[in-house]
Every structure is written in C-alpha cells, then in structure tokens.
N, C-alpha and C. Protein backbone atom coordinates (compact mmCIF):
# COMPACT_ATOMS: atom_id res chain seq x y z
N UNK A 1 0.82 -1.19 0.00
CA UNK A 1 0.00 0.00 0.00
C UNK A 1 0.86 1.26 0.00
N UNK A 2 2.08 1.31 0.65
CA UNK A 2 2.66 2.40 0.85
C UNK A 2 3.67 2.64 -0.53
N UNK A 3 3.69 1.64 -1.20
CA UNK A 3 4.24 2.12 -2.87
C UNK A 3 3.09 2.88 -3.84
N UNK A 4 1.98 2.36 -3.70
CA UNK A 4 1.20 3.06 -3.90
C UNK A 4 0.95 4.39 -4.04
N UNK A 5 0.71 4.73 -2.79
CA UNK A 5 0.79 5.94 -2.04
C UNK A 5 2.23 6.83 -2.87
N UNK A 6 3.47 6.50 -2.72
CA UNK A 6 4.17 7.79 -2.84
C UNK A 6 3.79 7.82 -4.63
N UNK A 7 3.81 6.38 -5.24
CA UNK A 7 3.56 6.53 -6.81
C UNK A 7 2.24 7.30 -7.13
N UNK A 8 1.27 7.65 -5.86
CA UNK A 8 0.20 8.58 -6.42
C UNK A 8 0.99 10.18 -5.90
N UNK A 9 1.84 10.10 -4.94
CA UNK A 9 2.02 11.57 -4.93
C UNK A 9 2.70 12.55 -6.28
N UNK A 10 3.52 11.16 -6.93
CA UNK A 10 4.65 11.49 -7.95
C UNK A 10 3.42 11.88 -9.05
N UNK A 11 2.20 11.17 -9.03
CA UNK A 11 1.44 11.69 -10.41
C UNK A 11 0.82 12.73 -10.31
N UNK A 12 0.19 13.01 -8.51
CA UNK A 12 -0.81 13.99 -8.89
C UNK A 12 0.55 15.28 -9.24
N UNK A 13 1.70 15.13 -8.25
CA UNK A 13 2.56 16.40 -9.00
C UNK A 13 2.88 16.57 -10.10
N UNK A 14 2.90 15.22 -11.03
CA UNK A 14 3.17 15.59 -12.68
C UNK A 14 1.78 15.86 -13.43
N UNK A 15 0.83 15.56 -12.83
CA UNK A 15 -0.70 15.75 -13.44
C UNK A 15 -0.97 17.06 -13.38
N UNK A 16 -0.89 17.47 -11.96
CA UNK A 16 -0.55 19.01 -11.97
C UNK A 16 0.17 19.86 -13.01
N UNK A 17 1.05 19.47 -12.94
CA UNK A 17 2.22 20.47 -13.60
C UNK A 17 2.13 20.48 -15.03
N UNK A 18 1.34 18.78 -15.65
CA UNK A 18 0.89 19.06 -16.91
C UNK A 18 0.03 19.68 -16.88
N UNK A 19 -1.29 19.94 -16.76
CA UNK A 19 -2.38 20.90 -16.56
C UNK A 19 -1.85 21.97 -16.56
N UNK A 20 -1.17 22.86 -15.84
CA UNK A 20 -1.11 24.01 -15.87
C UNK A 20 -0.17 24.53 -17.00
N UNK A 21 1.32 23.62 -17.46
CA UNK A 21 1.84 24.06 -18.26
C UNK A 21 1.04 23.35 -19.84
N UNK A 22 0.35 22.36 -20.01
CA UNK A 22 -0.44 22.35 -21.51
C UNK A 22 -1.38 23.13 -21.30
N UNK A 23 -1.94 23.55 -20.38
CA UNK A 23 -3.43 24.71 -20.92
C UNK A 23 -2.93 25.86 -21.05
N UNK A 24 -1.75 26.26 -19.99
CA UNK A 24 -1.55 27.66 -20.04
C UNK A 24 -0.84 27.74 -21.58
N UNK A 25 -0.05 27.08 -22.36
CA UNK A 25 0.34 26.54 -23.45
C UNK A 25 -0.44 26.63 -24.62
N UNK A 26 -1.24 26.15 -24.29
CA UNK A 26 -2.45 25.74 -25.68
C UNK A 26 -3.30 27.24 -25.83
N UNK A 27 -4.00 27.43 -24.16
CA UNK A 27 -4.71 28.73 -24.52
C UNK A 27 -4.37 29.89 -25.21
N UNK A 28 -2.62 29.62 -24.27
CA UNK A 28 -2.16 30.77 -25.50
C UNK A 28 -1.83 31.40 -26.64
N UNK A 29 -2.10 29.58 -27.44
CA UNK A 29 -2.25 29.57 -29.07
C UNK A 29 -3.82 30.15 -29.50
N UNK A 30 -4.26 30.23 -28.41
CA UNK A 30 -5.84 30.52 -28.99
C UNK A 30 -5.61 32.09 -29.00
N UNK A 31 -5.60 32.47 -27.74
CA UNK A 31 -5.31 34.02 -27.78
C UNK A 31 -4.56 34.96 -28.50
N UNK A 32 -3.10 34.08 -29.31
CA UNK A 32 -2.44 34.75 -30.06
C UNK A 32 -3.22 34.56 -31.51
N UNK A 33 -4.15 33.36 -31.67
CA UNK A 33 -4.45 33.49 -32.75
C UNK A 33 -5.94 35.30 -32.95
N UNK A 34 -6.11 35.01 -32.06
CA UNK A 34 -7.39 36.33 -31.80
C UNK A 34 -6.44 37.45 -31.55
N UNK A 35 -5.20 37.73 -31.52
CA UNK A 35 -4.96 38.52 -31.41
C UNK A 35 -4.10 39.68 -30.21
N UNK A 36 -4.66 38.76 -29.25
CA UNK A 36 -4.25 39.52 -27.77
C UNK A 36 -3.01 39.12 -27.43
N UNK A 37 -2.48 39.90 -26.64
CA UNK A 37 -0.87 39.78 -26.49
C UNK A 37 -0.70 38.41 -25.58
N UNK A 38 -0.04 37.48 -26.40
CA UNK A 38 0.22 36.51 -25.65
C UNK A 38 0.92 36.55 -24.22
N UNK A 39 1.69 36.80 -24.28
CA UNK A 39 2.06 36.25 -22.77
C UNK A 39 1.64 37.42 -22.05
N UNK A 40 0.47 38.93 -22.12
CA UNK A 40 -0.22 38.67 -20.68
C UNK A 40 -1.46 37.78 -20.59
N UNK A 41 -1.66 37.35 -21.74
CA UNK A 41 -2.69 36.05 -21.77
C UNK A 41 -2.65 34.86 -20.84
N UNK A 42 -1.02 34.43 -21.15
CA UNK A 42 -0.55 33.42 -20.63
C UNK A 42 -0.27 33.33 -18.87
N UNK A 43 -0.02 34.87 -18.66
CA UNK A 43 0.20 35.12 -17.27
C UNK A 43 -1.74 35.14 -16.65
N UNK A 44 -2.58 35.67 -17.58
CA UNK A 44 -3.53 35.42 -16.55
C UNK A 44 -4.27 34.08 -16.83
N UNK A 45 -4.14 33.73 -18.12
CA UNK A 45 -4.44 31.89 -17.64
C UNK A 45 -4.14 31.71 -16.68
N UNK A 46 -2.50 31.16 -16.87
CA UNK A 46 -2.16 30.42 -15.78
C UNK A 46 -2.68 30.88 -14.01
N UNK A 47 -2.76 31.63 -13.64
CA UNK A 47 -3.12 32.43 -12.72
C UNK A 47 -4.64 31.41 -12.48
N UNK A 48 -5.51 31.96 -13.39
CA UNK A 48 -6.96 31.02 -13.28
C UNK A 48 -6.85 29.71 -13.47
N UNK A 49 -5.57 29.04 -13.95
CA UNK A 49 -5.85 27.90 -14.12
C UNK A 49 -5.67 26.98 -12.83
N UNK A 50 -4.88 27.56 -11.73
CA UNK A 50 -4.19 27.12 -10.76
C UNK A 50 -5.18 26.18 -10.23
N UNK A 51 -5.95 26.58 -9.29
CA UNK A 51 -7.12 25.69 -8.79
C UNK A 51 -7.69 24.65 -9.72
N UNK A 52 -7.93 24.41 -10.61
CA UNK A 52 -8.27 23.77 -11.72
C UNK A 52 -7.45 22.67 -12.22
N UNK A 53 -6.14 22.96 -11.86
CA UNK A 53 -4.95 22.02 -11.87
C UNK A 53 -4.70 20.80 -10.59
N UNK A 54 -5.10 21.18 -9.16
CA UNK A 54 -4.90 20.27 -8.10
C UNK A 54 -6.50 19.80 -8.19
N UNK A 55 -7.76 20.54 -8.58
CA UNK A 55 -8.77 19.24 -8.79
C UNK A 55 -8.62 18.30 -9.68
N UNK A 56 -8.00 18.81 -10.75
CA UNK A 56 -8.15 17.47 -11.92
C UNK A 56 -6.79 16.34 -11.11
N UNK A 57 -5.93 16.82 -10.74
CA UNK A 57 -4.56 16.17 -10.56
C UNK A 57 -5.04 15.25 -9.00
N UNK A 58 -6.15 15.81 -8.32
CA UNK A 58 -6.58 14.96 -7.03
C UNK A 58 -7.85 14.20 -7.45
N UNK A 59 -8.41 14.19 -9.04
CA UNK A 59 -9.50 13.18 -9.35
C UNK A 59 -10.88 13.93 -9.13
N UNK A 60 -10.90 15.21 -9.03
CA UNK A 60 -12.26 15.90 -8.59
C UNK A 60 -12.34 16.06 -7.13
N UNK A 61 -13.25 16.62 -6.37
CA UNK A 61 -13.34 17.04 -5.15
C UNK A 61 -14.18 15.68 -4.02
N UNK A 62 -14.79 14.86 -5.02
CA UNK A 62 -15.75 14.04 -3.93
C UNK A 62 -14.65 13.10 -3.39
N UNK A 63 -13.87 12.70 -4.21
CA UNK A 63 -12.82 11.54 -3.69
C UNK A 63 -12.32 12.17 -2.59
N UNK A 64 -11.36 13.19 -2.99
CA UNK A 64 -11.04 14.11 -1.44
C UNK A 64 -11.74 14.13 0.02
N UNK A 65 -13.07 14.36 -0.08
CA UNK A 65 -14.39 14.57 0.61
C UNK A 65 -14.52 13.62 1.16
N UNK A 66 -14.71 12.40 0.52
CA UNK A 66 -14.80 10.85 1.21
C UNK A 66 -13.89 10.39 2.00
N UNK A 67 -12.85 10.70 1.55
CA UNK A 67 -11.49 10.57 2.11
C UNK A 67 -11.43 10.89 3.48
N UNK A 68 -11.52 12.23 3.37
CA UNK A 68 -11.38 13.06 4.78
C UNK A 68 -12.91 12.72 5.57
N UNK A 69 -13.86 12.37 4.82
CA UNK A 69 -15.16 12.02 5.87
C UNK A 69 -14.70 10.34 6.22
N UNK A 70 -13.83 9.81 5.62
CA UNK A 70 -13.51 8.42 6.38
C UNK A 70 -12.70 8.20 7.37
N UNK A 71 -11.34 9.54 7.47
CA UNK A 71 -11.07 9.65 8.40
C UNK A 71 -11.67 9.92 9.64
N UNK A 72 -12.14 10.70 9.45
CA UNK A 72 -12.88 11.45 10.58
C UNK A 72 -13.67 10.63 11.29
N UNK A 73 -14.93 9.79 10.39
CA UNK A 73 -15.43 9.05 11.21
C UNK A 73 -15.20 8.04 11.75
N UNK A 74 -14.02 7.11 10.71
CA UNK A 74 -13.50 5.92 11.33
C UNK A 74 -12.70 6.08 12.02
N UNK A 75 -12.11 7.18 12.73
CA UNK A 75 -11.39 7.85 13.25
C UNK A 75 -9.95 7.57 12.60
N UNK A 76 -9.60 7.40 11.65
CA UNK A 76 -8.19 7.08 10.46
C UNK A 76 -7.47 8.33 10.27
N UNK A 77 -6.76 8.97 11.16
CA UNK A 77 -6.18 10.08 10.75
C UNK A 77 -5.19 9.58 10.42
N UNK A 78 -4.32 8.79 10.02
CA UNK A 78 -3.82 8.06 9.20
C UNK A 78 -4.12 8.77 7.09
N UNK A 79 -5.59 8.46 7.07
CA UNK A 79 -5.93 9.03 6.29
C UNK A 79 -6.25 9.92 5.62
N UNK A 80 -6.28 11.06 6.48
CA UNK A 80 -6.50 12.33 6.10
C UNK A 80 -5.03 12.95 6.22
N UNK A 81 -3.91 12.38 6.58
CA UNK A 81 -3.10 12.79 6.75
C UNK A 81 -2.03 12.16 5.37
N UNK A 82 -2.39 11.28 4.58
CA UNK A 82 -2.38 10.93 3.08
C UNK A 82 -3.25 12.06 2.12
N UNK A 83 -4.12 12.23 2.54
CA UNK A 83 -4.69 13.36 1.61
C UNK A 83 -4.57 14.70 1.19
N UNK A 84 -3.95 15.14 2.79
CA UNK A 84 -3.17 16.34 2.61
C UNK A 84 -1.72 16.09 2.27
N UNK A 85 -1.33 14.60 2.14
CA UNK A 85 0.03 15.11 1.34
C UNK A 85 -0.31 15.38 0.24
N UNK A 86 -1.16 14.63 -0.66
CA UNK A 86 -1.49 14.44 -1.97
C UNK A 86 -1.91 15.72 -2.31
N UNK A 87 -3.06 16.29 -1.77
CA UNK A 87 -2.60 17.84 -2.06
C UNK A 87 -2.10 19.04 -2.43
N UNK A 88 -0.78 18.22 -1.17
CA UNK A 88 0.30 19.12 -1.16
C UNK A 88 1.01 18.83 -2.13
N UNK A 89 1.05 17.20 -2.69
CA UNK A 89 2.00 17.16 -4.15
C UNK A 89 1.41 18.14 -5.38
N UNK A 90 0.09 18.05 -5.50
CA UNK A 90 -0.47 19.05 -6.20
C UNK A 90 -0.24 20.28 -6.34
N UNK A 91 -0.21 20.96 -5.24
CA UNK A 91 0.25 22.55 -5.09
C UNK A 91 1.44 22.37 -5.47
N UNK A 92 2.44 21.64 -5.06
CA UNK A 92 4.12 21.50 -5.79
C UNK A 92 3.80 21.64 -7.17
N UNK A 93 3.12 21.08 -7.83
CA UNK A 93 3.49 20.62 -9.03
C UNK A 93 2.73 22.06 -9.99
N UNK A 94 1.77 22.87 -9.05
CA UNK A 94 1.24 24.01 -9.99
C UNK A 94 2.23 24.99 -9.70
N UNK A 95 2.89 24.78 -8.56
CA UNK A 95 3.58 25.78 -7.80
C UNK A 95 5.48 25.56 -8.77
N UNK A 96 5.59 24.88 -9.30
CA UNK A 96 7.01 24.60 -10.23
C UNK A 96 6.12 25.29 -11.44
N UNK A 97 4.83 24.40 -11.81
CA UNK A 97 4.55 24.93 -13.14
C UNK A 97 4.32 26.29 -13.58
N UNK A 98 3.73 27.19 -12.44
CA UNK A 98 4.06 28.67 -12.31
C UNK A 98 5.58 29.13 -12.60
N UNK A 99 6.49 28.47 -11.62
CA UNK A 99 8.05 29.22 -12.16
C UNK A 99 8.37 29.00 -13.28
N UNK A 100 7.74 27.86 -13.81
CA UNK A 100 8.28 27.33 -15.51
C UNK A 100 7.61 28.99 -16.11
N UNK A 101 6.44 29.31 -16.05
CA UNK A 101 5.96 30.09 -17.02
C UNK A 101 6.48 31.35 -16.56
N UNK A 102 6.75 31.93 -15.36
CA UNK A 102 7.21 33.24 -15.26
C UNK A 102 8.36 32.96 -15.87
N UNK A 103 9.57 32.34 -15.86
CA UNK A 103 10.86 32.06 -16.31
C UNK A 103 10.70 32.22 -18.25
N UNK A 104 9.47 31.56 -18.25
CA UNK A 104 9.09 31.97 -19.99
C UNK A 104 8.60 33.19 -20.14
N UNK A 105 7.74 33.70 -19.52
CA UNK A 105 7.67 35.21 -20.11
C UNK A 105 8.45 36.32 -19.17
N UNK A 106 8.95 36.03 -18.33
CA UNK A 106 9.35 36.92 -17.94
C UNK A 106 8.79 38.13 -16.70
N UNK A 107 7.88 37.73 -16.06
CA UNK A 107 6.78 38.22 -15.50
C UNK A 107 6.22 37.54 -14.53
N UNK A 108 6.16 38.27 -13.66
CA UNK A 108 5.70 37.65 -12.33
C UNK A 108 4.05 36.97 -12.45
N UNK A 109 3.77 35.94 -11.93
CA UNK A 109 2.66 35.49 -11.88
C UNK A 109 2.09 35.76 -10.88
N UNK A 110 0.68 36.39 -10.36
CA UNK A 110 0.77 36.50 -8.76
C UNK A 110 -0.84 36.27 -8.52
C-alpha cells in the first residue's frame, strides 16, 4: 500500500504540472491566434488555471471529501493525513509549473 501511495504523490505532481503548463500553453495559441498579447494572456491563464490544476490532478473534489469524511469518522487520521500530502504534491506541481511560465515570459505570476 505504501508504494502506492508515494507513486500517487509522484502523479498527482506531474498531473498538476501538466495541466497548468499544456493549458496555459495551448490557450495561449488561442489568444495569439485572436490577437491579444500573448504572454499577458498566458500570465492570466495560468493564474486562473491554478485551482483547476490540483482538482483534476486529485481526481475531482468528492474523492477528497470521502477521504477526509472516512477519516474522521473511522477515526483514520492516518488518512487524512495521506490526503493532505497528496494535495500538497499538487500545489508542488502548480507551484514549479508557475516558475516554468514566469521564467518563460518573464513576469511575475501573482
């Protein structure tokens, strides 16, 4: 079980980090095609995309939810204490994919 476990932390941080760097990526082929200056496009994607990146990369919000309502009641803090790592691999992985894109345009993301 516990290989498991770190092999899901390693994905949700690369699931993350793809999400934020292919959308912020792609959208910005859309926006340059319409016209608007790409990379402050790209800086406020990414910006909105953040949150959007640790739900898809944690499977949606109910899994989470269950999770932490199984701790709680089965009293498994064991388990909720897996969930907030997983999380936390998430925020890593939007939180690199942010420096990737300021490092590309040049511009603080905030």
């Amino acid at each position: 079980m516990e290989e498991r476990f770190f092999a899901a932390i390693f994905q949700y941080y690369f699931i993350a980090l793809g999400v934020m760097i292919g959308g912020t990526l792609i959208g910005t082929i859309g926006a340059f095609a319409a016209g608007e200056a790409p990379f402050t496009y790209m800086a406020r994607l990414a910006k909105s995309l953040r949150i959007w990146a640790i739900v898809a990369a944690i499977g949606g919000t109910f899994d989470a939810i269950t999770n932490f309502e199984k701790g709680f009641y089965d009293g498994s803090t064991i388990d909720i204490f897996k969930q907030i790592l997983l999380i936390l691999s998430a925020m890593g992985g939007v939180q690199t994919a942010l420096l990737i894109i300021e490092w590309l345009i040049q511009e603080e993301v905030s």
